[in-house]
N, C-alpha and C. Protein backbone atom coordinates (compact mmCIF):
# COMPACT_ATOMS: atom_id res chain seq x y z
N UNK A 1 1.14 -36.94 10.15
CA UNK A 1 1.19 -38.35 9.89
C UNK A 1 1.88 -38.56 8.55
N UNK A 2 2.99 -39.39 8.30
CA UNK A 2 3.05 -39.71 7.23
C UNK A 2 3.44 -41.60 6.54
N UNK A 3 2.60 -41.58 5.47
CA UNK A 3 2.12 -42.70 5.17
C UNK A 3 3.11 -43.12 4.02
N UNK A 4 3.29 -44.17 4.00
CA UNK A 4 4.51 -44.82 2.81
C UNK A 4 3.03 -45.77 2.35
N UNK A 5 2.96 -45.87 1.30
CA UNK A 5 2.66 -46.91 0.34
C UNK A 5 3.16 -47.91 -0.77
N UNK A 6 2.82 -49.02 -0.90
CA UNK A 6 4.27 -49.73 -1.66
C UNK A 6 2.89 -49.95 -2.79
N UNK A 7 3.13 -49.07 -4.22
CA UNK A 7 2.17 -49.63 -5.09
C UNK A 7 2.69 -49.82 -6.84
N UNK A 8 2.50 -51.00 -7.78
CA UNK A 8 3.17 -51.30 -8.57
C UNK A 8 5.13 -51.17 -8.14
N UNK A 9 5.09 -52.08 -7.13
CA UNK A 9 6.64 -51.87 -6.94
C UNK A 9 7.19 -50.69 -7.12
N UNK A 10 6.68 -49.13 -6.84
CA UNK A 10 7.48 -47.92 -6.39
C UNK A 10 6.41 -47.26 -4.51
N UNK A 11 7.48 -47.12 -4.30
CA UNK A 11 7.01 -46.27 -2.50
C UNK A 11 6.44 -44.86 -2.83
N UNK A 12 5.47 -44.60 -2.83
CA UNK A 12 4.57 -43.28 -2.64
C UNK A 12 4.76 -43.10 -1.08
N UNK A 13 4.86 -41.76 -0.91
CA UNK A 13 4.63 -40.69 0.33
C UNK A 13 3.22 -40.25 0.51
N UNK A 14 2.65 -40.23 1.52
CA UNK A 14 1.21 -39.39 1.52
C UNK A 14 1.58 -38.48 2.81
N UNK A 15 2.31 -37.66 2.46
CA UNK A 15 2.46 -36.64 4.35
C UNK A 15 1.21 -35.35 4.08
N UNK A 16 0.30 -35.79 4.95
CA UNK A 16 -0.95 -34.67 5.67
C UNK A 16 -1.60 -35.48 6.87
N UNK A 17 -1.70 -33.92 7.32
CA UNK A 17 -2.20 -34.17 9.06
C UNK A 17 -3.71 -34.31 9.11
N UNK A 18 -3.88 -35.59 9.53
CA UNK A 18 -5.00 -35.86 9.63
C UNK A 18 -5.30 -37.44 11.18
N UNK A 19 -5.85 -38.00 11.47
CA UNK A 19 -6.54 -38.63 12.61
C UNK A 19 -6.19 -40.18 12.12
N UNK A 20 -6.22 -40.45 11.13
CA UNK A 20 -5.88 -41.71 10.51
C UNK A 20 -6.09 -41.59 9.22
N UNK A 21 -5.56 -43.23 8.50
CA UNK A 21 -5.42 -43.32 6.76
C UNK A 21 -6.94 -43.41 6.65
N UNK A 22 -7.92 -43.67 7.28
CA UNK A 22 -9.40 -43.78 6.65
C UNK A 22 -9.99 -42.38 6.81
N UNK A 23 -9.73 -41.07 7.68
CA UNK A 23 -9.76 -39.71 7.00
C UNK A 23 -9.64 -39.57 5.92
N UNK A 24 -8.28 -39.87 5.26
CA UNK A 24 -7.71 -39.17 4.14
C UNK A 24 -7.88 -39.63 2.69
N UNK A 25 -8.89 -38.81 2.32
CA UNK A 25 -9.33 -39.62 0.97
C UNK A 25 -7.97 -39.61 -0.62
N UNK A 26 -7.25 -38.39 -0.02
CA UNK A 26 -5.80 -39.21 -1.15
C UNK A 26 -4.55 -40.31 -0.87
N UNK A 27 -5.19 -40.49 0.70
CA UNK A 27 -4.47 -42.07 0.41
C UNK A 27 -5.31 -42.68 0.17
N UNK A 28 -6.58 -43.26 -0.18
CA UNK A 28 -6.81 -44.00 -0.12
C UNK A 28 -7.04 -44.08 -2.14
N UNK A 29 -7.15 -43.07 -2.07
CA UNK A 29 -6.51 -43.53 -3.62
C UNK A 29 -5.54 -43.78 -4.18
N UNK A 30 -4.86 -43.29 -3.21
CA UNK A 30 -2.97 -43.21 -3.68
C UNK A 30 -2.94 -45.42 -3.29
N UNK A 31 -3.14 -45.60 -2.72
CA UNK A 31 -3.21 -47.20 -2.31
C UNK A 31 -3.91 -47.75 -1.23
N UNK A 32 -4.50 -49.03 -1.30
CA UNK A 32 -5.44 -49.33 -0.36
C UNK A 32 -4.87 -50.57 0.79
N UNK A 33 -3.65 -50.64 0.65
CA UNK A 33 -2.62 -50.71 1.66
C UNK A 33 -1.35 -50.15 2.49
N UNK A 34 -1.43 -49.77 3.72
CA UNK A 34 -0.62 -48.91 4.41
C UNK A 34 0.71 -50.09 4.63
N UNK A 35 1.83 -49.48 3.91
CA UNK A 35 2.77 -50.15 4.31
C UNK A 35 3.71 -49.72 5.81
N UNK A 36 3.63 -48.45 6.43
CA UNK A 36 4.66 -47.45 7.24
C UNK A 36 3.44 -46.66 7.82
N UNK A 37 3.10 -46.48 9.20
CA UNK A 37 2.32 -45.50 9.36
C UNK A 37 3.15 -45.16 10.56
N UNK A 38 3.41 -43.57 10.48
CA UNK A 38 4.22 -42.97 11.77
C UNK A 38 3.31 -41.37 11.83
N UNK A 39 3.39 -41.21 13.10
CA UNK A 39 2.90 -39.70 13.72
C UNK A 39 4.31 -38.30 13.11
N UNK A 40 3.16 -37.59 12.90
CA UNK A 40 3.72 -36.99 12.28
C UNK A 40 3.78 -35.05 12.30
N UNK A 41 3.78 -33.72 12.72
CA UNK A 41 3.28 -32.51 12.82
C UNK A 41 2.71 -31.86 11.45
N UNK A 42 3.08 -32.60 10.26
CA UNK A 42 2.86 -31.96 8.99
C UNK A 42 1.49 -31.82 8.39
N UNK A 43 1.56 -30.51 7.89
CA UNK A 43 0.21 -29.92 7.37
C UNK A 43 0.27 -29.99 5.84
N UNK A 44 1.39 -31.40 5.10
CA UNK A 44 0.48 -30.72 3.72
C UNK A 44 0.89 -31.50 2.78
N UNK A 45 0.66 -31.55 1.85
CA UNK A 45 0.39 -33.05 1.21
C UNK A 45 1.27 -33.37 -0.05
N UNK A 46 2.12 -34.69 0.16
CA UNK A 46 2.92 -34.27 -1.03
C UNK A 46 3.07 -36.12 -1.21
N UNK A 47 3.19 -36.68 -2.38
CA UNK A 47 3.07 -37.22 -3.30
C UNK A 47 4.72 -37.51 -3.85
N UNK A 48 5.31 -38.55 -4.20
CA UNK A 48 6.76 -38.26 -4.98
C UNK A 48 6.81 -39.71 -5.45
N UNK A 49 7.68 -40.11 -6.38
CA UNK A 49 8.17 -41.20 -7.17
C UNK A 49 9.29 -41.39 -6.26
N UNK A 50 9.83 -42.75 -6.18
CA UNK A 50 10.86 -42.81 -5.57
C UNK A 50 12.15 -42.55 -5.68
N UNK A 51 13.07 -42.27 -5.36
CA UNK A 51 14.34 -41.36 -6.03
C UNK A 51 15.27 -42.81 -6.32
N UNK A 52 16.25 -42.73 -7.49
CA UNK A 52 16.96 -43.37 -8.21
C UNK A 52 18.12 -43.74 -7.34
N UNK A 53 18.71 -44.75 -6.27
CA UNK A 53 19.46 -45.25 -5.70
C UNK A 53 21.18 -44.42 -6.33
N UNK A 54 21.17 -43.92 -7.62
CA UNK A 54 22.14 -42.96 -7.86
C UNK A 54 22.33 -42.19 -9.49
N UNK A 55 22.96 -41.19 -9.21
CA UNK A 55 22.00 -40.89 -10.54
C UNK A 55 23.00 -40.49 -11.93
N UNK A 56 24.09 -41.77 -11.91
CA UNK A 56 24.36 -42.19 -12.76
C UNK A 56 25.32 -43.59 -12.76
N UNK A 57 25.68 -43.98 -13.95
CA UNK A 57 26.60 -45.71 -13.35
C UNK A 57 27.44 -45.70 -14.72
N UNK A 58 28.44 -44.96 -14.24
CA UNK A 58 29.44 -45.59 -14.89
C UNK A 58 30.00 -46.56 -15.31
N UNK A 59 29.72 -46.97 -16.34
CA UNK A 59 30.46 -48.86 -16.88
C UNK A 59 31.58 -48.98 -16.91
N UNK A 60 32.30 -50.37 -15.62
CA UNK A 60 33.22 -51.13 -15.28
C UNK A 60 33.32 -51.47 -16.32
N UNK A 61 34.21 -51.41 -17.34
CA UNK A 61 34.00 -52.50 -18.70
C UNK A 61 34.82 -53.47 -18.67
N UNK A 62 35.58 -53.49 -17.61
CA UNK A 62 36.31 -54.39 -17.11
C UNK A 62 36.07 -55.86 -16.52
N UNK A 63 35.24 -55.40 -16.03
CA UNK A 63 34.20 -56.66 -15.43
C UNK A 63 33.57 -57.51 -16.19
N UNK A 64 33.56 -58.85 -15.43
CA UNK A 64 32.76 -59.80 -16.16
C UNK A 64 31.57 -59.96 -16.01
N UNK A 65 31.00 -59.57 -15.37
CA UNK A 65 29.41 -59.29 -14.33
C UNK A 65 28.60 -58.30 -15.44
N UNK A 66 27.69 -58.60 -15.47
CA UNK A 66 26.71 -57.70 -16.24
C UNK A 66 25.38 -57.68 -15.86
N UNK A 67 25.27 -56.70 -15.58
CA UNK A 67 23.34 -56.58 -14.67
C UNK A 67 23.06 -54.87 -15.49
N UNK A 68 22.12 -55.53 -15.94
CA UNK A 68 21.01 -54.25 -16.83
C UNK A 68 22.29 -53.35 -17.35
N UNK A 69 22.94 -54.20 -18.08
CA UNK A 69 24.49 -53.09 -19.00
C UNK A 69 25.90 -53.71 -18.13
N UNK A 70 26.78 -52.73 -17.57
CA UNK A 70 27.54 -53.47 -17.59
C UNK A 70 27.65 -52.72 -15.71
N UNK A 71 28.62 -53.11 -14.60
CA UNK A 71 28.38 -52.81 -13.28
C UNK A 71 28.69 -51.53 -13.30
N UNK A 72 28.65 -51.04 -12.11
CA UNK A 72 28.87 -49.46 -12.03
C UNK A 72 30.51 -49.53 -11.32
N UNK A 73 31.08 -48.43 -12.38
CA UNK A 73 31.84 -47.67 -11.48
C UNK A 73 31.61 -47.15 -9.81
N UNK A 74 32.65 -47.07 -9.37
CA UNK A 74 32.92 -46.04 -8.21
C UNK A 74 31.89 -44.67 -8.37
N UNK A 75 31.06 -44.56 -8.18
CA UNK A 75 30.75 -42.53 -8.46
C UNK A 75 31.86 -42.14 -8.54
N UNK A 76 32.42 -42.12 -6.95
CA UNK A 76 33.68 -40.98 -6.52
C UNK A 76 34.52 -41.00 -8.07
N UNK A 77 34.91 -42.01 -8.83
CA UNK A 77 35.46 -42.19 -9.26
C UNK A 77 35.52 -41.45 -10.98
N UNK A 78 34.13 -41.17 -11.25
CA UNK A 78 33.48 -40.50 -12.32
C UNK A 78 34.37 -38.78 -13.17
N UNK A 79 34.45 -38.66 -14.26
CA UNK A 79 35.62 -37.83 -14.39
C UNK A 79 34.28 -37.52 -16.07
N UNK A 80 34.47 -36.17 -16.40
CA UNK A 80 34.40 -35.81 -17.53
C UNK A 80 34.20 -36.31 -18.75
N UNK A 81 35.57 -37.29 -18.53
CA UNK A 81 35.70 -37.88 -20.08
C UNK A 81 34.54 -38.71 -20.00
N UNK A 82 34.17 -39.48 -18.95
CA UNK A 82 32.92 -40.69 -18.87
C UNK A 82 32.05 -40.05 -19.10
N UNK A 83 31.79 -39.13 -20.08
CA UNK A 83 30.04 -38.32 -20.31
C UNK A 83 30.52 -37.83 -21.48
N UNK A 84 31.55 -37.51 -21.96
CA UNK A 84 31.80 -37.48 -23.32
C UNK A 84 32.82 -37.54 -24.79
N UNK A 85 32.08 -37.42 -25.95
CA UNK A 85 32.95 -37.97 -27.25
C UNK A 85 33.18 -37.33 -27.72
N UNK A 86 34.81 -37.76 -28.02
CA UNK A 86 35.23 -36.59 -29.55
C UNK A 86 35.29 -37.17 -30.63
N UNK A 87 34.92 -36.45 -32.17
CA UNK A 87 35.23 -37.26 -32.82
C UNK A 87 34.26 -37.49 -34.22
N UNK A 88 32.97 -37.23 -33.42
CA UNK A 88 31.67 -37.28 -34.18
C UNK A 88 31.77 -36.31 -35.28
N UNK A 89 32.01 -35.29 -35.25
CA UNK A 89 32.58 -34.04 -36.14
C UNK A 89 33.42 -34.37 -37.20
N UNK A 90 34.02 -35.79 -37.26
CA UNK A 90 35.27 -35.80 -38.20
C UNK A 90 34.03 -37.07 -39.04
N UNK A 91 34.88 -36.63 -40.45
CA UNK A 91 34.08 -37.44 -41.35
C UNK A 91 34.77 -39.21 -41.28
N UNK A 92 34.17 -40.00 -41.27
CA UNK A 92 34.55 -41.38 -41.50
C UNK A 92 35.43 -42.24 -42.77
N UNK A 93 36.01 -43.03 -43.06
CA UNK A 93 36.29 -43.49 -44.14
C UNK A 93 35.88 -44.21 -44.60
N UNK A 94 35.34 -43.89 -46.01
CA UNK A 94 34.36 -44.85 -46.63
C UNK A 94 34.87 -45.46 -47.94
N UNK A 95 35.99 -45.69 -48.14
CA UNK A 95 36.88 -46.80 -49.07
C UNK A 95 36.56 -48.14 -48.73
N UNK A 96 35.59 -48.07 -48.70
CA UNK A 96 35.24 -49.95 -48.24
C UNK A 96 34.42 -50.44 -49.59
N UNK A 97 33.93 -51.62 -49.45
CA UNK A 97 33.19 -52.31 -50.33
C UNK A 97 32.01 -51.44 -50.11
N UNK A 98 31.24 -51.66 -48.94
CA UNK A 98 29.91 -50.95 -48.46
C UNK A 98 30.08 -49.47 -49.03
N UNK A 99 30.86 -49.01 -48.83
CA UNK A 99 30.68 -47.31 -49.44
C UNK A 99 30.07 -46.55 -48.09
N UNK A 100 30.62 -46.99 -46.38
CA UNK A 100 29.90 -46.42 -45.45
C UNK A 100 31.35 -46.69 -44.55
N UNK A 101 30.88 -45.53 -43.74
CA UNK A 101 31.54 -45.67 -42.22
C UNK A 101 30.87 -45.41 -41.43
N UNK A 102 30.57 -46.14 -39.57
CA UNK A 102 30.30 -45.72 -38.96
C UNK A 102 30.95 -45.43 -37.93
N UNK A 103 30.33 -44.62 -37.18
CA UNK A 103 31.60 -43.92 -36.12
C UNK A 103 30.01 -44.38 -35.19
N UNK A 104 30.46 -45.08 -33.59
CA UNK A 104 29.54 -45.09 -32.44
C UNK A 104 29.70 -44.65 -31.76
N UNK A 105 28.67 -43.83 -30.87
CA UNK A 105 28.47 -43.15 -29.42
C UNK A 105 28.00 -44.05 -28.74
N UNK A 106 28.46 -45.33 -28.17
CA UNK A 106 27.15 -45.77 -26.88
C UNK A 106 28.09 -46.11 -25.93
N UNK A 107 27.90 -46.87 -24.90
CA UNK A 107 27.94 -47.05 -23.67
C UNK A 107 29.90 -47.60 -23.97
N UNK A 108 30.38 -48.57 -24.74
CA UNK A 108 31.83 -48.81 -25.03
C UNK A 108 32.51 -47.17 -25.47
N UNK A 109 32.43 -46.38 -25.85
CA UNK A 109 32.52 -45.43 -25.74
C UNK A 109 32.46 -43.99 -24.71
N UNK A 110 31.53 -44.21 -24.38
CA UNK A 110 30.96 -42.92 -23.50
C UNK A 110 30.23 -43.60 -22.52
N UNK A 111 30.72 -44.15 -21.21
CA UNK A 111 30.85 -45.29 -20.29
C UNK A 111 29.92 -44.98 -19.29
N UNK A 112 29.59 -43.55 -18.90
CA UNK A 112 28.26 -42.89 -18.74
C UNK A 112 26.86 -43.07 -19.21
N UNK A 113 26.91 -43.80 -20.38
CA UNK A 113 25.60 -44.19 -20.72
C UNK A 113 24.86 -45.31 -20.61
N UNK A 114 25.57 -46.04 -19.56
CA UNK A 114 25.49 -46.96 -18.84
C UNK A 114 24.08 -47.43 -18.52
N UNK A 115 23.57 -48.44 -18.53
CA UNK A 115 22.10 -48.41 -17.94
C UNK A 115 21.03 -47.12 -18.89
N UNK A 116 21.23 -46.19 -18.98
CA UNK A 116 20.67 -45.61 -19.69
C UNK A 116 19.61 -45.68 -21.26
N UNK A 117 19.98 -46.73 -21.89
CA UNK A 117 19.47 -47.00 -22.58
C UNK A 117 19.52 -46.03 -24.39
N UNK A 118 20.47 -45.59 -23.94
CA UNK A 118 20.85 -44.34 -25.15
C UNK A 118 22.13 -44.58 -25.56
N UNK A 119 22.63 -44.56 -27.11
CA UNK A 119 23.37 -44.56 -28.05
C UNK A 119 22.82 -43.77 -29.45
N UNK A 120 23.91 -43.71 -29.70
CA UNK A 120 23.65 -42.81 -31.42
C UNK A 120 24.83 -43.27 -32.24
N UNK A 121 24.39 -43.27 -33.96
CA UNK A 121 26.03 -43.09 -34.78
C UNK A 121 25.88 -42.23 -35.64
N UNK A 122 27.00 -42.22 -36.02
CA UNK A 122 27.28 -41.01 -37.53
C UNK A 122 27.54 -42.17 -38.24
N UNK A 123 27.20 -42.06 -39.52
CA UNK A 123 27.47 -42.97 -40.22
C UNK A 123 27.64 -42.17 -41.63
N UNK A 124 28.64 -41.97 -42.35
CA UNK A 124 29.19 -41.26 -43.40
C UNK A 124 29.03 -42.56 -44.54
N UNK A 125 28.61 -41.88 -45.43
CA UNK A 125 28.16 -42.66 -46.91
C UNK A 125 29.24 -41.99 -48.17
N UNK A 126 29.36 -43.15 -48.88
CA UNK A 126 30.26 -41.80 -49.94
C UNK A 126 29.09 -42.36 -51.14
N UNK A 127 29.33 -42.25 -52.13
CA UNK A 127 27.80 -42.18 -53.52
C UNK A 127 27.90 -43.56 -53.89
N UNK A 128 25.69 -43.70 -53.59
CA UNK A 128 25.93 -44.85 -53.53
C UNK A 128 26.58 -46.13 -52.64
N UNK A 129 26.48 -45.49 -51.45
CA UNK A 129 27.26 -46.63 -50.24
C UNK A 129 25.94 -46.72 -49.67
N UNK A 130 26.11 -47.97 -48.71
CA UNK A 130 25.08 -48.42 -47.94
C UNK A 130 25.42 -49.34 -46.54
N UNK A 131 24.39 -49.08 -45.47
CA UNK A 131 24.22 -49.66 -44.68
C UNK A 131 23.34 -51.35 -44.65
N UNK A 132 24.22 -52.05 -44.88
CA UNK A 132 23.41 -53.30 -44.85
C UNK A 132 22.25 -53.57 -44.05
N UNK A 133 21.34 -54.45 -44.51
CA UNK A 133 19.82 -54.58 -43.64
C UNK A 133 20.47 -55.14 -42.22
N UNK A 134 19.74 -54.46 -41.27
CA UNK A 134 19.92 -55.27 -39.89
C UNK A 134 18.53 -54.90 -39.03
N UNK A 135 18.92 -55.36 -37.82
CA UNK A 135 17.99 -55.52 -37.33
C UNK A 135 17.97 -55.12 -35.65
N UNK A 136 16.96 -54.11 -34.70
CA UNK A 136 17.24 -53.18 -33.72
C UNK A 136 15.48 -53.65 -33.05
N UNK A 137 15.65 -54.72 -32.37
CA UNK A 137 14.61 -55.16 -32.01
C UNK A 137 14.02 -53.96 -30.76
N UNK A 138 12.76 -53.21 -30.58
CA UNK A 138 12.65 -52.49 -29.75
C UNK A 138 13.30 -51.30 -29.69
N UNK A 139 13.60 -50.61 -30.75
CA UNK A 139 14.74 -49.77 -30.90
C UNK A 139 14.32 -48.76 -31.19
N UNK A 140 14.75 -47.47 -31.12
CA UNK A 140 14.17 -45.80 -32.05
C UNK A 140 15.39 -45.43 -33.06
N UNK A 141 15.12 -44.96 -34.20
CA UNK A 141 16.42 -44.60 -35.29
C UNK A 141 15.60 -42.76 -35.22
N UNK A 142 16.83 -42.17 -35.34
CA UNK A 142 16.27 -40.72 -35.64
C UNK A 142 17.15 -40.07 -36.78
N UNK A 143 16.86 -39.64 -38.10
CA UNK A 143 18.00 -39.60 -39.12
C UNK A 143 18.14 -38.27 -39.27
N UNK A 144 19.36 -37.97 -39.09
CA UNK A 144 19.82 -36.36 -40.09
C UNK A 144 20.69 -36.47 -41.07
N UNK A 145 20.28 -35.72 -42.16
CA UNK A 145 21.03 -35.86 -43.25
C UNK A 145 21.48 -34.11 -43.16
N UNK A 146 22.96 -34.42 -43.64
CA UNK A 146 23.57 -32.93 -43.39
C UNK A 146 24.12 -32.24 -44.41
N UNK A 147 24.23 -33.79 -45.86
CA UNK A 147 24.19 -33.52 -46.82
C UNK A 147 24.06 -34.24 -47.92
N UNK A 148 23.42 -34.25 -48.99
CA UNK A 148 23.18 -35.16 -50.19
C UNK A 148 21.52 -35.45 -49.27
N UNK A 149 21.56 -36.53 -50.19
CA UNK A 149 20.33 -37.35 -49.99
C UNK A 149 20.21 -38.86 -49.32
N UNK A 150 19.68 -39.68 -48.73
CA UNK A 150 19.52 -40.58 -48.35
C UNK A 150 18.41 -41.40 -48.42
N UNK A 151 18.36 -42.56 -48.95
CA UNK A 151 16.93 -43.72 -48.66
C UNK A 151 17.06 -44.22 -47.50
N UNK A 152 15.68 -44.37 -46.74
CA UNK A 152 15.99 -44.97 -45.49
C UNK A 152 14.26 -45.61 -45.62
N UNK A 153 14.74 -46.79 -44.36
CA UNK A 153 13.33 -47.28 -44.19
C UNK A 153 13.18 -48.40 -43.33
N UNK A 154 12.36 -49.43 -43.31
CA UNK A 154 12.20 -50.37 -42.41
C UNK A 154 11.12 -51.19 -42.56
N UNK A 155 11.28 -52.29 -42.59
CA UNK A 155 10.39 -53.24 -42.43
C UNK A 155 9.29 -54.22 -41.42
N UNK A 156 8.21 -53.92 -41.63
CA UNK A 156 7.08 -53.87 -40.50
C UNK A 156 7.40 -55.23 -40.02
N UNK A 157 7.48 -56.06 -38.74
CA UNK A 157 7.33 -56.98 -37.85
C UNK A 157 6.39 -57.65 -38.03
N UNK A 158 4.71 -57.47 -38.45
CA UNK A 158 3.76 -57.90 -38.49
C UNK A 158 4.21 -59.36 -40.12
N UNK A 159 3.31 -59.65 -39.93
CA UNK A 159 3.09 -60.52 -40.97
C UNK A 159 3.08 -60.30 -42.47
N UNK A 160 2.75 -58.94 -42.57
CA UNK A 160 2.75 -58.74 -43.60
C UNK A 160 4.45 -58.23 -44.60
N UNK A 161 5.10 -57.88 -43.75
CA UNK A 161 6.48 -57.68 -43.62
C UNK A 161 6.65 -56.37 -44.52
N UNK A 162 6.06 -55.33 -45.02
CA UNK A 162 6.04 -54.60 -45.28
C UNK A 162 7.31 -53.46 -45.13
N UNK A 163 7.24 -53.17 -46.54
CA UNK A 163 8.60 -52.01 -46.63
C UNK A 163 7.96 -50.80 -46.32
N UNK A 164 8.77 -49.65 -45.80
CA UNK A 164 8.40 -48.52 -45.64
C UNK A 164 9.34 -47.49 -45.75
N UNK A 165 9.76 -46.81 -46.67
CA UNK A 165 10.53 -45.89 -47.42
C UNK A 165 10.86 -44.55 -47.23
N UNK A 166 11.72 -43.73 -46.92
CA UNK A 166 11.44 -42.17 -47.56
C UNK A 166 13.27 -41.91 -47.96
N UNK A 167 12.85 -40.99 -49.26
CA UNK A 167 14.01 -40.55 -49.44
C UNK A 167 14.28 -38.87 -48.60
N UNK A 168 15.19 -39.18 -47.68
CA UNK A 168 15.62 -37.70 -47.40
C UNK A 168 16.92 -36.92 -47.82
């Protein structure tokens, strides 16, 4: 027998051989509605998340359409370069007022990272340069310093608005 369940909007599998869903005490934890019930020869019990409609999306950047990033490429169409950057390795120019360059990895770049939710930068400082305050609502920063020193930090959301510092 195997049983589809539709629970928090993903489809669980329950395949084991058994007489009906009120036998089987891991469906009935797995969900307490049968969405699919079909006959079945299988002896054994398996459980899965539902699989990802494809398992990657290349950004059309061409397009005017934008749904969760930007539309997908063709798969067929998918080539090397759309997964990666050169470039990161070379130091930036930092003759500016700011005393910074940044160089970006995200999705306008590396068109593969599409939907994904992942970007990174290098950002080269020369003495005394800086990154102006901004702001990455919902965001993760992860810092390497490769050489010299750096202040870094951030300011708490709460009310109290609190600075929070480290020199690395």
């Amino acid at each position: 027998m195997i049983v589809n369940y539709l629970r928090f909007a993903r489809v669980w599998t329950c395949e084991i051989c058994v007489k009906s869903v009120e036998d089987c005490s891991i469906c009935k934890e797995v969900a307490s509605t049968p969405v699919k019930l079909e006959d079945s020869e299988k002896s054994q019990v398996k459980l899965e998340e539902w699989t990802p409609l494809q398992d990657f999306c290349v950004a059309d950047t061409d397009s005017s359409v934008r749904v969760n990033g930007f539309v997908c490429r063709n798969p067929m169409m998918a080539q090397a370069s759309d997964f990666s950057l050169t470039g990161l390795n070379l130091p930036g120019d930092t003759s500016n007022p700011l005393g910074s360059a940044i160089t970006p990895a995200t999705v306008a770049q590396i068109p593969g990272l599409n939907t994904l939710g992942i970007s990174m930068v290098r950002i080269d400082y020369a003495p005394w340069g800086l990154n102006p305050p901004h702001i990455h609502p919902r965001a993760t920063k992860i810092f390497t310093v490769l050489e010299g020193t750096l202040e870094v930090g951030f300011v708490t959301s709460n009310l109290e608005n609190r600075f929070i510092s480290k020199v690395l």
